[in-house]
N, C-alpha and C. Protein backbone atom coordinates (compact mmCIF):
# COMPACT_ATOMS: atom_id res chain seq x y z
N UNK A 1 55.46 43.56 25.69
CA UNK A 1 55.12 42.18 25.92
C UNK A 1 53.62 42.04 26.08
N UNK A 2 53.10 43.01 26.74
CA UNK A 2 51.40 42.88 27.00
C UNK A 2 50.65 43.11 26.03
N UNK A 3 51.61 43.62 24.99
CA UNK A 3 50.76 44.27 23.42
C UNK A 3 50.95 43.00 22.72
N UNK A 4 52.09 42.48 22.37
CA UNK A 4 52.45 40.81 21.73
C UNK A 4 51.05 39.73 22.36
N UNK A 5 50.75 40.09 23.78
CA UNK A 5 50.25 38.87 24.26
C UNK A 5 48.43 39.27 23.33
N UNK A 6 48.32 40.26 23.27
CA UNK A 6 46.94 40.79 23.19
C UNK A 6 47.06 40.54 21.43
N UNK A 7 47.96 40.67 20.96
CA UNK A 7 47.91 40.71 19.44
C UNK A 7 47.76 39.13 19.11
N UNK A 8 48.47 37.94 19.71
CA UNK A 8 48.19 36.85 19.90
C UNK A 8 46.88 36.66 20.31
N UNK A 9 46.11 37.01 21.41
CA UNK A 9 44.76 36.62 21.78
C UNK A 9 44.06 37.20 20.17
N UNK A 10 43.94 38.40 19.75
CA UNK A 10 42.75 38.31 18.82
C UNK A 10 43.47 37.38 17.23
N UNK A 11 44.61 37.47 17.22
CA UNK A 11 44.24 36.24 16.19
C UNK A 11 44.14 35.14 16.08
N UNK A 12 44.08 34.82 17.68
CA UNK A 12 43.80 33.39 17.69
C UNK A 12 41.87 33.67 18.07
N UNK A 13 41.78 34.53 18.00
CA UNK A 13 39.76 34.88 17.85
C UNK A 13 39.71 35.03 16.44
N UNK A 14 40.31 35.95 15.80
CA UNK A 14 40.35 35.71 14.29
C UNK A 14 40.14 34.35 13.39
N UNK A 15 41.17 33.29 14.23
CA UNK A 15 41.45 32.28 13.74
C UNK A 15 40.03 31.47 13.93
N UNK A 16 39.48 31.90 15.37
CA UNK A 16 38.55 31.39 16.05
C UNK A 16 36.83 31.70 14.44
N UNK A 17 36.92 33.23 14.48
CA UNK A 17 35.65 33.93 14.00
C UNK A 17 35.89 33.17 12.04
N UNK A 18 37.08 32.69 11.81
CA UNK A 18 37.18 32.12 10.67
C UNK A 18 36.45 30.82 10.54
N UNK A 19 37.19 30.28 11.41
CA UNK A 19 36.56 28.61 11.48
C UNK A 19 35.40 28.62 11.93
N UNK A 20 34.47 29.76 12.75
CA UNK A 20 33.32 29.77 12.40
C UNK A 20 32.68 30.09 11.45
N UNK A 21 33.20 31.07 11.15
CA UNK A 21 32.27 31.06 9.62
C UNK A 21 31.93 30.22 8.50
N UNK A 22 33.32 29.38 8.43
CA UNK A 22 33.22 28.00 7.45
C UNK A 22 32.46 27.07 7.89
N UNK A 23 32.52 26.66 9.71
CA UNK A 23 31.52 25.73 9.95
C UNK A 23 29.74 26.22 9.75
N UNK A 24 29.59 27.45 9.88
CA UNK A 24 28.64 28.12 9.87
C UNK A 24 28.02 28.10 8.36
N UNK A 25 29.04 28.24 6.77
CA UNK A 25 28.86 28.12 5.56
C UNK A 25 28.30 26.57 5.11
N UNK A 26 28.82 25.73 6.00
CA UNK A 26 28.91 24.44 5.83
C UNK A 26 27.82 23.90 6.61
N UNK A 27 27.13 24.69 7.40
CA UNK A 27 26.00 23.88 8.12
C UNK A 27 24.95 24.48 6.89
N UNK A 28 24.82 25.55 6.45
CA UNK A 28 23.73 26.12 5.97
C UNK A 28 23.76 25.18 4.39
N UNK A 29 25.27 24.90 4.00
CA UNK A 29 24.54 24.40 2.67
C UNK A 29 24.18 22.77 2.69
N UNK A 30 24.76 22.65 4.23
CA UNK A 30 24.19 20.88 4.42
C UNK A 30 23.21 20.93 4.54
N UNK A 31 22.52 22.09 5.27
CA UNK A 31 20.96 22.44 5.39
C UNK A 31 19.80 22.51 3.95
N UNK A 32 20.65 23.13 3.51
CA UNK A 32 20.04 23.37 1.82
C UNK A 32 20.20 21.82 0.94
N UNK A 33 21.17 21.23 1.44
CA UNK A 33 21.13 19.94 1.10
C UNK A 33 20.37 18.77 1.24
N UNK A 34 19.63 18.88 2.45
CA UNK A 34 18.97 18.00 3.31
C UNK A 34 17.34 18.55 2.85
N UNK A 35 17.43 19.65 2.96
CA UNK A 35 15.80 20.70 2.52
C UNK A 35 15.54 19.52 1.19
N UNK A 36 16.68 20.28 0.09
CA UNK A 36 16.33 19.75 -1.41
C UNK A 36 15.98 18.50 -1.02
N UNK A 37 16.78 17.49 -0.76
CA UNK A 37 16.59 15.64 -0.59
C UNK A 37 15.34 16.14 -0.50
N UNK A 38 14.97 16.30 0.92
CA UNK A 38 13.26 16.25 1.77
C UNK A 38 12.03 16.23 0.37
N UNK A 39 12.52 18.04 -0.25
CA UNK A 39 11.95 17.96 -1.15
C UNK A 39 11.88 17.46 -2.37
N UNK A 40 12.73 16.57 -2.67
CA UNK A 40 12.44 15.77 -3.88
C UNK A 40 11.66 14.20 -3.75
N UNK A 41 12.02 13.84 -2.27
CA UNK A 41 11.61 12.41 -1.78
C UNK A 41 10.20 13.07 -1.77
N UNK A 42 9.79 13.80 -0.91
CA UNK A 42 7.95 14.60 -0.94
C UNK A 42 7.53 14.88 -2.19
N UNK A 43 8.48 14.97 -3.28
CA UNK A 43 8.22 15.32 -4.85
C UNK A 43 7.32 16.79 -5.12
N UNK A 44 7.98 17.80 -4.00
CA UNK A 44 7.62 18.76 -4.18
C UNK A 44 9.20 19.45 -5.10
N UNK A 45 8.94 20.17 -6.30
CA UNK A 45 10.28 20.58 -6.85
C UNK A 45 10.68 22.20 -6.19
N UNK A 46 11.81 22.16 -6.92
CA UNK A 46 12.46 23.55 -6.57
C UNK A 46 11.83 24.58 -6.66
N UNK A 47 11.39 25.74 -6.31
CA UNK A 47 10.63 26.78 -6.71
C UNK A 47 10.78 27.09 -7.87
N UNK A 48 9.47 26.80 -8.60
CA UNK A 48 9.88 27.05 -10.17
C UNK A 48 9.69 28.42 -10.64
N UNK A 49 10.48 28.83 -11.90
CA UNK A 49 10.56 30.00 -12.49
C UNK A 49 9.70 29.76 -13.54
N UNK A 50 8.62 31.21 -13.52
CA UNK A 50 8.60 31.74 -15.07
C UNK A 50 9.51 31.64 -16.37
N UNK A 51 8.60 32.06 -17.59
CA UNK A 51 9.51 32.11 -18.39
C UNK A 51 10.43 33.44 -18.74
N UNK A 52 9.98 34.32 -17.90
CA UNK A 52 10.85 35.38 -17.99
C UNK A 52 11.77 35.44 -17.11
N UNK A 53 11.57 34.22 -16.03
CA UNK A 53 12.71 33.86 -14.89
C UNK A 53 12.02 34.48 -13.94
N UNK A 54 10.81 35.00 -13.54
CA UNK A 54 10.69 35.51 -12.01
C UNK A 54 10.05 34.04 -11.62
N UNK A 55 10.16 34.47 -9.95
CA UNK A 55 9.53 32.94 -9.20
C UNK A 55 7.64 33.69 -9.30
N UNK A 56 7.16 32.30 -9.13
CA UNK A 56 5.65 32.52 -9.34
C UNK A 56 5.15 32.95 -7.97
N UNK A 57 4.23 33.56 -8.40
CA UNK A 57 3.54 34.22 -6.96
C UNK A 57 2.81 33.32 -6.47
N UNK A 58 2.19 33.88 -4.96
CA UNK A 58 2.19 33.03 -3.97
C UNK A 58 0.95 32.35 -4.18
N UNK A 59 0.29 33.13 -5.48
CA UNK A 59 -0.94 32.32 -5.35
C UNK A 59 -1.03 31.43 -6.49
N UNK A 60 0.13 30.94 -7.30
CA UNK A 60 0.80 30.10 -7.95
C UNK A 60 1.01 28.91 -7.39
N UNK A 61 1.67 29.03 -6.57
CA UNK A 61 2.47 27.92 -5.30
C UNK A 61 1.05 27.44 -4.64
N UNK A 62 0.27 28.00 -4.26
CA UNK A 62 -0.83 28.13 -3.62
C UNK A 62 -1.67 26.95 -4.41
N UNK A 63 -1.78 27.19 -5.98
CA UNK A 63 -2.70 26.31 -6.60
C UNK A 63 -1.47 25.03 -6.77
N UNK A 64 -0.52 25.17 -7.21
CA UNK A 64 0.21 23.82 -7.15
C UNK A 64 0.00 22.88 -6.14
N UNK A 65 0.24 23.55 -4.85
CA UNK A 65 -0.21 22.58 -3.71
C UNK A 65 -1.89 22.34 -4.12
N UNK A 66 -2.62 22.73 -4.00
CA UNK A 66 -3.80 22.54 -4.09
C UNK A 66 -4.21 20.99 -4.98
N UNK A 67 -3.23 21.23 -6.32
CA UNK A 67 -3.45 20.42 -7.60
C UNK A 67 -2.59 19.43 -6.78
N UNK A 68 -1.36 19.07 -6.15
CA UNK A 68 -0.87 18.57 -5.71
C UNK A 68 -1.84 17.51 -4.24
N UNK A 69 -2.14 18.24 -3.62
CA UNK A 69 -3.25 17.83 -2.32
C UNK A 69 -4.31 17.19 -3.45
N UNK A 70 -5.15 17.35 -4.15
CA UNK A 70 -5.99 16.84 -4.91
C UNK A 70 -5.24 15.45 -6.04
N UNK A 71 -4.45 15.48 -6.29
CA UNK A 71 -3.32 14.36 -6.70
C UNK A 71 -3.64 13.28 -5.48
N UNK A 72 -3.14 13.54 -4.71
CA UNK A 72 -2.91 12.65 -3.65
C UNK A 72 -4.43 12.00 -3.03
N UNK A 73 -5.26 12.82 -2.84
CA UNK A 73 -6.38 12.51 -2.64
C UNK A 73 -6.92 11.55 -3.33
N UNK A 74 -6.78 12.07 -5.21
CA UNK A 74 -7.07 11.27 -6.35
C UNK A 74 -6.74 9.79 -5.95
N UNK A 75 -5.35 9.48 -5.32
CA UNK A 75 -4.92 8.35 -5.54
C UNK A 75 -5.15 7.86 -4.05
N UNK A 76 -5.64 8.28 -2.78
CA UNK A 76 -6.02 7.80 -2.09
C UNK A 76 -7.21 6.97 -2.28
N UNK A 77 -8.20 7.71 -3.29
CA UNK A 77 -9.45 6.95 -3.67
C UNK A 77 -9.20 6.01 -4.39
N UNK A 78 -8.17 6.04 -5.60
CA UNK A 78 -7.63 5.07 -6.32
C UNK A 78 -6.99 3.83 -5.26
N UNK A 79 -6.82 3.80 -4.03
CA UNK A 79 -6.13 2.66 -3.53
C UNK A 79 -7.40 1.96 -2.78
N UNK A 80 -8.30 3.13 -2.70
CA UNK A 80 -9.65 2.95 -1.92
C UNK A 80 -10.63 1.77 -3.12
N UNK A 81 -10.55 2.33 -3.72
CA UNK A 81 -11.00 1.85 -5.10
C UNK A 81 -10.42 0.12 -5.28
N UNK A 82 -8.96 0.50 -5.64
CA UNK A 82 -8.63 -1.07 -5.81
C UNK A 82 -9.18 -1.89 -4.70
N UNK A 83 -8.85 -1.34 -3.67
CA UNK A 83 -9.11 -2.53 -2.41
C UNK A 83 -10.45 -2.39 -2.21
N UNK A 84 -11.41 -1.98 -2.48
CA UNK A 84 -12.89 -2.63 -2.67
C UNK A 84 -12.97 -3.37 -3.56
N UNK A 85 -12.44 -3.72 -5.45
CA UNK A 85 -12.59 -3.87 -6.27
C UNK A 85 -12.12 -5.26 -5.50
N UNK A 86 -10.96 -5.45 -5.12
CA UNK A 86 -9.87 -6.60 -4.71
C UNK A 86 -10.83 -7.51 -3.87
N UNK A 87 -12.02 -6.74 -2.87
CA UNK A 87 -12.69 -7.63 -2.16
C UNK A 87 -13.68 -8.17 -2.58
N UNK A 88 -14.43 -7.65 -3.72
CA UNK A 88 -15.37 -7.74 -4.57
C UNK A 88 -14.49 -8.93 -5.05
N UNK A 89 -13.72 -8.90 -6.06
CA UNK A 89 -13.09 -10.44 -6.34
C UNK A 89 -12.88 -11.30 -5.15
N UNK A 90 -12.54 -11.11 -4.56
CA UNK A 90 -12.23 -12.38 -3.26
C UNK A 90 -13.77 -13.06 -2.62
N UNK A 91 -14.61 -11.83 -2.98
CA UNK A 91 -16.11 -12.41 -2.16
C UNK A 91 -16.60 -12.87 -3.94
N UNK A 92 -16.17 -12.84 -4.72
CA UNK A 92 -16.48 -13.58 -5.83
C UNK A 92 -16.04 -14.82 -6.13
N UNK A 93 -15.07 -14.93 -5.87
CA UNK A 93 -13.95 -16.44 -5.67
C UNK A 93 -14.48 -17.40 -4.73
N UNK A 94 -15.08 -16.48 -3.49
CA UNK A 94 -15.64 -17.25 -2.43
C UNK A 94 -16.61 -17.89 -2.32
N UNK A 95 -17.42 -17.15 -3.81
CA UNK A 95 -18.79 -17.43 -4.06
C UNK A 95 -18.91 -18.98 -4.93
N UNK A 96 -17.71 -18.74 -5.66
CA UNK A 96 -17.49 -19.55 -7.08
C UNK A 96 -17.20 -20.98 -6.10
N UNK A 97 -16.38 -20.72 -5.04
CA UNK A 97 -16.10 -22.40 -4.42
C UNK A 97 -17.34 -22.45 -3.74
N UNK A 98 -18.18 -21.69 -3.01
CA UNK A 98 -19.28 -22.26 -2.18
C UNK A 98 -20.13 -22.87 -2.77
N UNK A 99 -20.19 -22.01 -4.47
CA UNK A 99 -21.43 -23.04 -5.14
C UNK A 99 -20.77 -24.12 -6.10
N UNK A 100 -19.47 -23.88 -6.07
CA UNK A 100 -18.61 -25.76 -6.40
C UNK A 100 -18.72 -26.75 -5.05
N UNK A 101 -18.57 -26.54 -4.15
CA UNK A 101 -18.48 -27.32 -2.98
C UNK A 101 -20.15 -28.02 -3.04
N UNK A 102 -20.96 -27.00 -3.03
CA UNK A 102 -22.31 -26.95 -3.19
C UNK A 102 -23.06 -27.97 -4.21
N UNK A 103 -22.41 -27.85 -5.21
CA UNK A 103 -22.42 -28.94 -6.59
C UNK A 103 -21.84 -29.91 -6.14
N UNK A 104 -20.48 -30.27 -5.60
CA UNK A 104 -19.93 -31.35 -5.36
C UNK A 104 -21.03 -32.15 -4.07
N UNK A 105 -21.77 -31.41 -2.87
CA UNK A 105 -22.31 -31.77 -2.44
C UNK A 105 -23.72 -33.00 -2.95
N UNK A 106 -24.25 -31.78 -3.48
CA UNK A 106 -25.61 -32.52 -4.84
C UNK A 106 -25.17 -33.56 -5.09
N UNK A 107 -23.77 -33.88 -5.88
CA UNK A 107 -23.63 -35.23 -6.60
C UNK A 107 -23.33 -36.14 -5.24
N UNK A 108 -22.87 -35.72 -4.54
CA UNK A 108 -22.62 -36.97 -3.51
C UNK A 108 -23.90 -37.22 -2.74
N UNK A 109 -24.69 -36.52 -2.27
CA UNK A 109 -25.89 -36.88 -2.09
C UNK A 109 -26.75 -37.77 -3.47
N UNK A 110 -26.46 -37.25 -4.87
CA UNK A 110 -27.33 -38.07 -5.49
C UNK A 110 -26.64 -39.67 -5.26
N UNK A 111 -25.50 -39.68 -5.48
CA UNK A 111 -24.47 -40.60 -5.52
C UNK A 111 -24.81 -41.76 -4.21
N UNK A 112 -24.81 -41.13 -3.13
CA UNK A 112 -25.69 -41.95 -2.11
C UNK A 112 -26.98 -41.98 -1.88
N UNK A 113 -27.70 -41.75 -3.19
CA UNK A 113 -29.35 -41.70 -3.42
C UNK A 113 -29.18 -43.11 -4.04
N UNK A 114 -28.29 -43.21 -5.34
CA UNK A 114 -28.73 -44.50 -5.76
C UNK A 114 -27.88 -45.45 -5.36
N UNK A 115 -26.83 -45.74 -4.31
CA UNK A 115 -26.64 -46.55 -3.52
C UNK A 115 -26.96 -47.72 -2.43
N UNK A 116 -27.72 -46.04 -1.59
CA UNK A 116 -29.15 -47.02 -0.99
C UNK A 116 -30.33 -47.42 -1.34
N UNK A 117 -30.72 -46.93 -3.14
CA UNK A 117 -31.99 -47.69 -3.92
C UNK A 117 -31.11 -48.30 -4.00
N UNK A 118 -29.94 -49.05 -4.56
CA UNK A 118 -29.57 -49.97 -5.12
C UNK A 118 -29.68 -51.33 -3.64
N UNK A 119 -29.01 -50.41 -2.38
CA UNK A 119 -28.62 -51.59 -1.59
C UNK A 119 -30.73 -51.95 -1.25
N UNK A 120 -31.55 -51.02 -1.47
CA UNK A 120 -32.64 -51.40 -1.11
C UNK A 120 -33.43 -52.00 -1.90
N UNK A 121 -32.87 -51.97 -3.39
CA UNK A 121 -33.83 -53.10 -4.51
C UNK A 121 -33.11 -54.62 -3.63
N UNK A 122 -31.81 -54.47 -3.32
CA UNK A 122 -31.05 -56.02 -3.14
C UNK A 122 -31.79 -56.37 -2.05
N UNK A 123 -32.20 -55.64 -1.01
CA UNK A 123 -33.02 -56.32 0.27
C UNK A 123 -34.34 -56.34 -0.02
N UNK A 124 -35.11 -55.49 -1.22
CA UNK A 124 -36.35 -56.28 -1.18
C UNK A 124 -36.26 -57.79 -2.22
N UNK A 125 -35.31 -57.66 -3.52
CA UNK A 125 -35.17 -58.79 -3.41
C UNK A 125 -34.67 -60.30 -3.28
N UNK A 126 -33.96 -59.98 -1.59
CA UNK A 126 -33.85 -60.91 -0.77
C UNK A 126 -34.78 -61.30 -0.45
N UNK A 127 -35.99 -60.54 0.10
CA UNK A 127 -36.59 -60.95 1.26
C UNK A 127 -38.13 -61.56 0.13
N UNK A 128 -37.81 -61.01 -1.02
CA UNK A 128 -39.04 -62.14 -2.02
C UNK A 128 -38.36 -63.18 -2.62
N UNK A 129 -37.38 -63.23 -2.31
CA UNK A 129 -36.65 -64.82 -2.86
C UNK A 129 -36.93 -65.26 -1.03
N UNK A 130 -36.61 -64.58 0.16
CA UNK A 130 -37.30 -65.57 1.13
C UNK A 130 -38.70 -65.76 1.26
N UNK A 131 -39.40 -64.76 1.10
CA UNK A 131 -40.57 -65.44 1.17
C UNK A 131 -41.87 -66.23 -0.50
N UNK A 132 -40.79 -66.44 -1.23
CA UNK A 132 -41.27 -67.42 -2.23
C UNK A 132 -40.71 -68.75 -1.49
N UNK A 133 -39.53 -68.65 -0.52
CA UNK A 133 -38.81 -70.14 -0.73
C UNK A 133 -40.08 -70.58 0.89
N UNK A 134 -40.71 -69.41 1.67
CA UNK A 134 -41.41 -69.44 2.84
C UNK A 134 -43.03 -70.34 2.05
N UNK A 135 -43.46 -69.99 1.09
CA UNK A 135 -44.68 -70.14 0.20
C UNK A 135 -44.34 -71.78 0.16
N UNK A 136 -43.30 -72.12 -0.27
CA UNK A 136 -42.87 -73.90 -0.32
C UNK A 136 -43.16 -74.31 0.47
């Protein structure tokens, strides 16, 4: 009976060291699963092979990142780039209405230049139709 009970305990450890191993198979390739994603969203690829099929040496990988880091850089300046270019237009736009506003100004000043010659030919001659009718 004490041998039955003991033969029961290890295969229920058996049973135990099984279902670990599968959860254990199953974490590592969810792991390998999650790695790849990482690395395809980062758009770093799989370790690539030669054409004779070996993986490239380390100082392969080494310049990829490098060309890769310099990529990124490239296009950091490229965003650097647009958005100066982008402000350069906007302080150009800004320029284009200050000297329309600027023009629109001019004409309304000329515009009330000959308003008040006009209202000031009519009062000087008012005041020589009054003083011809003062001469009577």
């Amino acid at each position: 009976m004490h041998s039955a009970h003991l033969k029961n305990q290890i295969e229920i450890t058996d049973e135990h060291a099984a279902l670990l191993a599968e959860r254990s198979q199953n974490w590592r390739q969810l792991k390998r699963t999650v790695v790849a994603q990482e690395r395809s969203i980062l758009g770093v690829d799989q370790p690539i092979l030669a054409p004779n099929g070996v993986r490239p040496r380390k100082r392969d990988n080494e310049l990829r990142l490098k060309i890769e880091e310099e990529r990124n850089i490239a296009a950091q300046m490229d965003k650097g780039r647009n958005n100066h270019l982008a402000k350069l237009e906007a302080s150009e736009r800004n320029i284009r209405l200050l000297n329309q506003c600027e023009t629109n100004l001019d004409r309304q000043i000329e515009a009330e230049k000959e308003f008040f010659n006009a209202q000031l030919e009519k009062v000087e001659a008012e005041l020589a139709f009054v003083s011809s009718l003062q001469a009577f």
